[in-house]
Protein backbone atom coordinates (compact mmCIF):
# COMPACT_ATOMS: atom_id res chain seq x y z
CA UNK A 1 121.59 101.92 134.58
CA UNK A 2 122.30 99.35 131.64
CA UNK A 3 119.24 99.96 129.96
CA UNK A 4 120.15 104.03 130.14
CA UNK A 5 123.20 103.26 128.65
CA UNK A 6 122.00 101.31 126.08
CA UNK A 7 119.33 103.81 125.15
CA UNK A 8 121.96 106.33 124.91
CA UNK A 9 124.13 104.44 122.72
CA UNK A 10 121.11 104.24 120.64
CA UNK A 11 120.48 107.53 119.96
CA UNK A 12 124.58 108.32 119.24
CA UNK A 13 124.10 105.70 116.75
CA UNK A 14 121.43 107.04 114.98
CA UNK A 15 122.63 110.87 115.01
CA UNK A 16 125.81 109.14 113.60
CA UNK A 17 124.01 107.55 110.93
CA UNK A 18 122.02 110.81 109.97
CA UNK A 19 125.21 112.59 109.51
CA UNK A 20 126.68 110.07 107.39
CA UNK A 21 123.69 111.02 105.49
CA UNK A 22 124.12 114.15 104.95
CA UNK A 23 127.51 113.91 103.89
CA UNK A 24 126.07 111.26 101.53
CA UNK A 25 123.62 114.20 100.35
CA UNK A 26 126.47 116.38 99.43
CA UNK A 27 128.32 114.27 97.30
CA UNK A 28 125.39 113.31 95.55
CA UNK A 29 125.09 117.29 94.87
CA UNK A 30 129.09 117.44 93.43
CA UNK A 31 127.79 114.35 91.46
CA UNK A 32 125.04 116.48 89.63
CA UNK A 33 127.42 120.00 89.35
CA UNK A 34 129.78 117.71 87.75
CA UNK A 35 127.28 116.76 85.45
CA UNK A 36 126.25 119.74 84.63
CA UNK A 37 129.83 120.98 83.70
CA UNK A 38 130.45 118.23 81.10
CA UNK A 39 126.74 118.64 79.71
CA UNK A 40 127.95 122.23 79.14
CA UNK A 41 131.16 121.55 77.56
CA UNK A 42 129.23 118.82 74.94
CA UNK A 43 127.27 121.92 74.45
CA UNK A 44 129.57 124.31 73.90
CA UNK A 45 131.55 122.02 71.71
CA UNK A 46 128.24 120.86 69.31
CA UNK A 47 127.61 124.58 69.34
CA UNK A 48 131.06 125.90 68.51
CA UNK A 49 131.19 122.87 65.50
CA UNK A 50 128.36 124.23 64.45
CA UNK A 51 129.59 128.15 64.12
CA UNK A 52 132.30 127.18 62.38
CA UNK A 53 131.32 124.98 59.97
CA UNK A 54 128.19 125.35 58.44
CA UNK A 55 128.47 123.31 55.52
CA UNK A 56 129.49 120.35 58.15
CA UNK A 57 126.49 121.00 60.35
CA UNK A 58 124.07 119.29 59.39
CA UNK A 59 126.53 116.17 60.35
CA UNK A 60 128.45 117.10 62.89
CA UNK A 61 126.27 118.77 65.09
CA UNK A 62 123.11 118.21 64.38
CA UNK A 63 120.33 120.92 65.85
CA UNK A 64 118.25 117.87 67.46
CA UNK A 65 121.52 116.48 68.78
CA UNK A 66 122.13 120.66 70.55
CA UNK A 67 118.22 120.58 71.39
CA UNK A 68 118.58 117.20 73.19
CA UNK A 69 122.20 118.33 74.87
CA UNK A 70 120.14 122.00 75.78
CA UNK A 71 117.19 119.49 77.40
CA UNK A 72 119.19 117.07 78.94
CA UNK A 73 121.21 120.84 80.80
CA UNK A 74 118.02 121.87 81.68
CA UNK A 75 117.08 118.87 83.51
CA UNK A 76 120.64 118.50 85.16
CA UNK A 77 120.51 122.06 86.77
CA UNK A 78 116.87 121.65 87.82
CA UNK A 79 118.39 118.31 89.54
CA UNK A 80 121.26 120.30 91.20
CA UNK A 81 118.50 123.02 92.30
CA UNK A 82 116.99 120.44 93.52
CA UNK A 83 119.51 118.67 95.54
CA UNK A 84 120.78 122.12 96.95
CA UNK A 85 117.68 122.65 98.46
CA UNK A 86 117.75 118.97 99.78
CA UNK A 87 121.03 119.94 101.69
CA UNK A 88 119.79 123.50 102.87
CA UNK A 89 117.15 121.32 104.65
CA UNK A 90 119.56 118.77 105.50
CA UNK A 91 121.42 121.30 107.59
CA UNK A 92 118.64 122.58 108.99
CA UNK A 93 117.54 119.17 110.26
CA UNK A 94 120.67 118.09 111.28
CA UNK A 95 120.80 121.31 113.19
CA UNK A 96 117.26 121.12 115.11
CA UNK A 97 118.50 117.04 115.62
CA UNK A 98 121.56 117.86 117.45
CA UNK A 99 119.77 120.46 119.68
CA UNK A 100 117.08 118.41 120.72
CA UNK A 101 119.93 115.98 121.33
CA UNK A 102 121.67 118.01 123.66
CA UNK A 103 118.51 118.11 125.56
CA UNK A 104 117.97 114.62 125.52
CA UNK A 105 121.31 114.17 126.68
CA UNK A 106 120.89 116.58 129.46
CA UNK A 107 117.81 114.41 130.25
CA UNK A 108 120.05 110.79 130.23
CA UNK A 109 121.93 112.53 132.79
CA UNK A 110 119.62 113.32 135.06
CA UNK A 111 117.59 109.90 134.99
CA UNK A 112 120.75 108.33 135.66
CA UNK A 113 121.18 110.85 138.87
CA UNK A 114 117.87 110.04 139.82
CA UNK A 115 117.73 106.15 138.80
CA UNK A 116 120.72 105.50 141.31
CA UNK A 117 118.46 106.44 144.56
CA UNK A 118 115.99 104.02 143.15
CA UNK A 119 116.45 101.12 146.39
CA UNK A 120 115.06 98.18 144.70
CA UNK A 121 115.15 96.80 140.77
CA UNK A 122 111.92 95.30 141.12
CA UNK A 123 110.56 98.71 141.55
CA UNK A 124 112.53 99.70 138.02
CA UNK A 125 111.53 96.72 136.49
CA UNK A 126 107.75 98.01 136.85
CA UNK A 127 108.34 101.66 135.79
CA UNK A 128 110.03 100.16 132.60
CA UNK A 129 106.88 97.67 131.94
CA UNK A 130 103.94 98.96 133.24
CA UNK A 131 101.26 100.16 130.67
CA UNK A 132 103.64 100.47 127.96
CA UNK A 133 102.83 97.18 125.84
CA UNK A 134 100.35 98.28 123.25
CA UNK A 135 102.87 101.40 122.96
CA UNK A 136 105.89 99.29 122.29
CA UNK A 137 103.70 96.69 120.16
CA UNK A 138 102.38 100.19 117.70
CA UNK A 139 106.37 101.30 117.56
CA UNK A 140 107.47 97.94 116.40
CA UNK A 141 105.02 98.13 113.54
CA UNK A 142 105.90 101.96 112.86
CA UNK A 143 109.69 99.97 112.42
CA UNK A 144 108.88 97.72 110.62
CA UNK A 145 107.04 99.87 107.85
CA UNK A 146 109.66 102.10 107.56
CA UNK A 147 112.23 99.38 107.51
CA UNK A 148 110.10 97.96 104.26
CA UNK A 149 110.26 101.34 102.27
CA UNK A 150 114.19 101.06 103.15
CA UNK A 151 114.75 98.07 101.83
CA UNK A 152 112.39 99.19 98.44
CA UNK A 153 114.86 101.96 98.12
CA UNK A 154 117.45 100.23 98.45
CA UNK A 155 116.65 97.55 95.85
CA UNK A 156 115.94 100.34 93.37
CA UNK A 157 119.35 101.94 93.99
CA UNK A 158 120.98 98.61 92.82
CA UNK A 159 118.45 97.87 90.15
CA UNK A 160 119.78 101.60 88.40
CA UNK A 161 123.31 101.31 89.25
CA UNK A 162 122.99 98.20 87.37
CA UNK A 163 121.79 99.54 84.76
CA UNK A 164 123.91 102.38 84.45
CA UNK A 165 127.50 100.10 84.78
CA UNK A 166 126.08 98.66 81.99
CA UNK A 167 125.19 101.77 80.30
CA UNK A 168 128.63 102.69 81.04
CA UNK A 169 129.69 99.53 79.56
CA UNK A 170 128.68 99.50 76.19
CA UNK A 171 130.08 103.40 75.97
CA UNK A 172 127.36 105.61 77.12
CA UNK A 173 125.34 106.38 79.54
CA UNK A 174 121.51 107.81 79.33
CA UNK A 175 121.05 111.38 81.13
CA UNK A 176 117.35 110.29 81.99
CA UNK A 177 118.87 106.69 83.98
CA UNK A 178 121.75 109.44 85.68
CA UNK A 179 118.88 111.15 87.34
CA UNK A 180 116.52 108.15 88.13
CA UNK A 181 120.18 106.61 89.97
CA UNK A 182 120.45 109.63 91.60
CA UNK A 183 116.54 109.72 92.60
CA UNK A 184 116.71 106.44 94.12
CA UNK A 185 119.79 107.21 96.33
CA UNK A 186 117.84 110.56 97.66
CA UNK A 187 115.01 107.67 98.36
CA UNK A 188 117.53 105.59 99.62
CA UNK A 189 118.62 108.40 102.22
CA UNK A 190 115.27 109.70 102.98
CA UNK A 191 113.97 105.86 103.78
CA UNK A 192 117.10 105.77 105.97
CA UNK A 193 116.86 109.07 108.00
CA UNK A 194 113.15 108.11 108.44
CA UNK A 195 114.40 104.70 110.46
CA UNK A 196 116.99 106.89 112.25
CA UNK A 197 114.39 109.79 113.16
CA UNK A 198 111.98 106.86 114.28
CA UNK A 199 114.67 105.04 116.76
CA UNK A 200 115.40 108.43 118.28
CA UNK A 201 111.93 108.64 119.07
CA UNK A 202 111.65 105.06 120.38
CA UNK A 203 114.86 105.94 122.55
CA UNK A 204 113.23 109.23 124.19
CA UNK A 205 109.80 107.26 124.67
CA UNK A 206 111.22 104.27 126.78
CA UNK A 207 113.36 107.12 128.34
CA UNK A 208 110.30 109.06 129.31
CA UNK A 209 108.40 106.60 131.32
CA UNK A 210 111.91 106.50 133.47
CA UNK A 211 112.23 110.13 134.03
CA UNK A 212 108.48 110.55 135.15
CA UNK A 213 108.80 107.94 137.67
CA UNK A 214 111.90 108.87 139.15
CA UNK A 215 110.46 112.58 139.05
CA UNK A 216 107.28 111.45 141.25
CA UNK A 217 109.61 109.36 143.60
């Protein structure tokens, strides 16, 4: 019963993390709308200069400068495309994850039903070892990859938030390091829904060996 328990807090845990990404996922989508409003109002303003002073166009709004503020709109909407699409399939997974978790949960209640007529712990002891070494052993490495792309993320994130404080620092900050910050954070969530979607499946595979048993009993 402790180890059902535990298993079950597990896999709250990890649903609870994958919403938190999500949520993360959305702000990171206001981030880029927000973005694109102020790239439109530099635009508007270089182009409005420009309209009403011609003889003072060539230095105040120069067409390279409007060409560059045009490209660097471009790329922001492509990134906010982009990231709206991420959180259309972000709801969608969220949505299959809590169904399957309902079912799971269904499941944790029934091997608890079932794991109380079990008479003797020695008996539960080898449902929960038996033949499931070189399972556990593949799992752990599965982890540990994923953990190692995490932490890569992760250390990119900082590397570019570093860079852009410092960007932000000296007055200014470069459109093209925006979007490679906000890159790495997508990474950074991706890497960590990966771990989460990986301990729900270690949870329902050291789950499954229970239910069989106590099915067969």
């Amino acid at each position: 019963m402790t180890e059902i328990s535990e298993l079950e807090h597990r896999l709250a845990d990890a649903l609870g993390r994958m919403r938190m990404a999500h949520q993360s996922t959305r702000r990171a989508l206001v981030s880029a709308k927000s973005r694109i409003d102020s790239l439109e109002d530099l635009l508007e303003q270089a182009q409005s200069t420009a309209a009403t002073q011609p003889e003072a166009a060539p230095a105040a709004a120069d067409p390279a400068e409007i060409d560059a503020l045009k490209a660097d709109l471009q790329a922001a909407s492509a990134e906010a495309a982009r990231l709206q699409q991420e959180l259309t399939n972000e709801r969608a997974q969220t949505g299959a994850v809590v169904r399957q978790a309902e079912g799971d949960r269904a499941a944790l209640e029934t091997a608890k039903a079932e794991l109380t007529a079990l008479k003797s712990s020695d008996r539960l002891g080898a449902v929960q070892s038996s033949g499931r070494a070189e399972d556990l052993q593949a799992r752990v490495g599965m982890l540990e990859s994923i953990v190692g792309q995490l932490q890569m993320a992760n250390a990119q994130l900082r590397q570019n938030n570093e860079l852009l404080r410092a960007a932000h620092a000296n007055g200014g900050a470069d459109p093209a390091l925006i979007n490679d910050s906000l890159t790495a954070e997508l990474e950074s969530l991706k890497a960590a829904r990966a771990a989460d979607r990986a301990e729900i499946d270690s949870v329902l595979a050291a789950l499954q060996p229970l239910i069989e048993e106590t099915a067969d009993a």
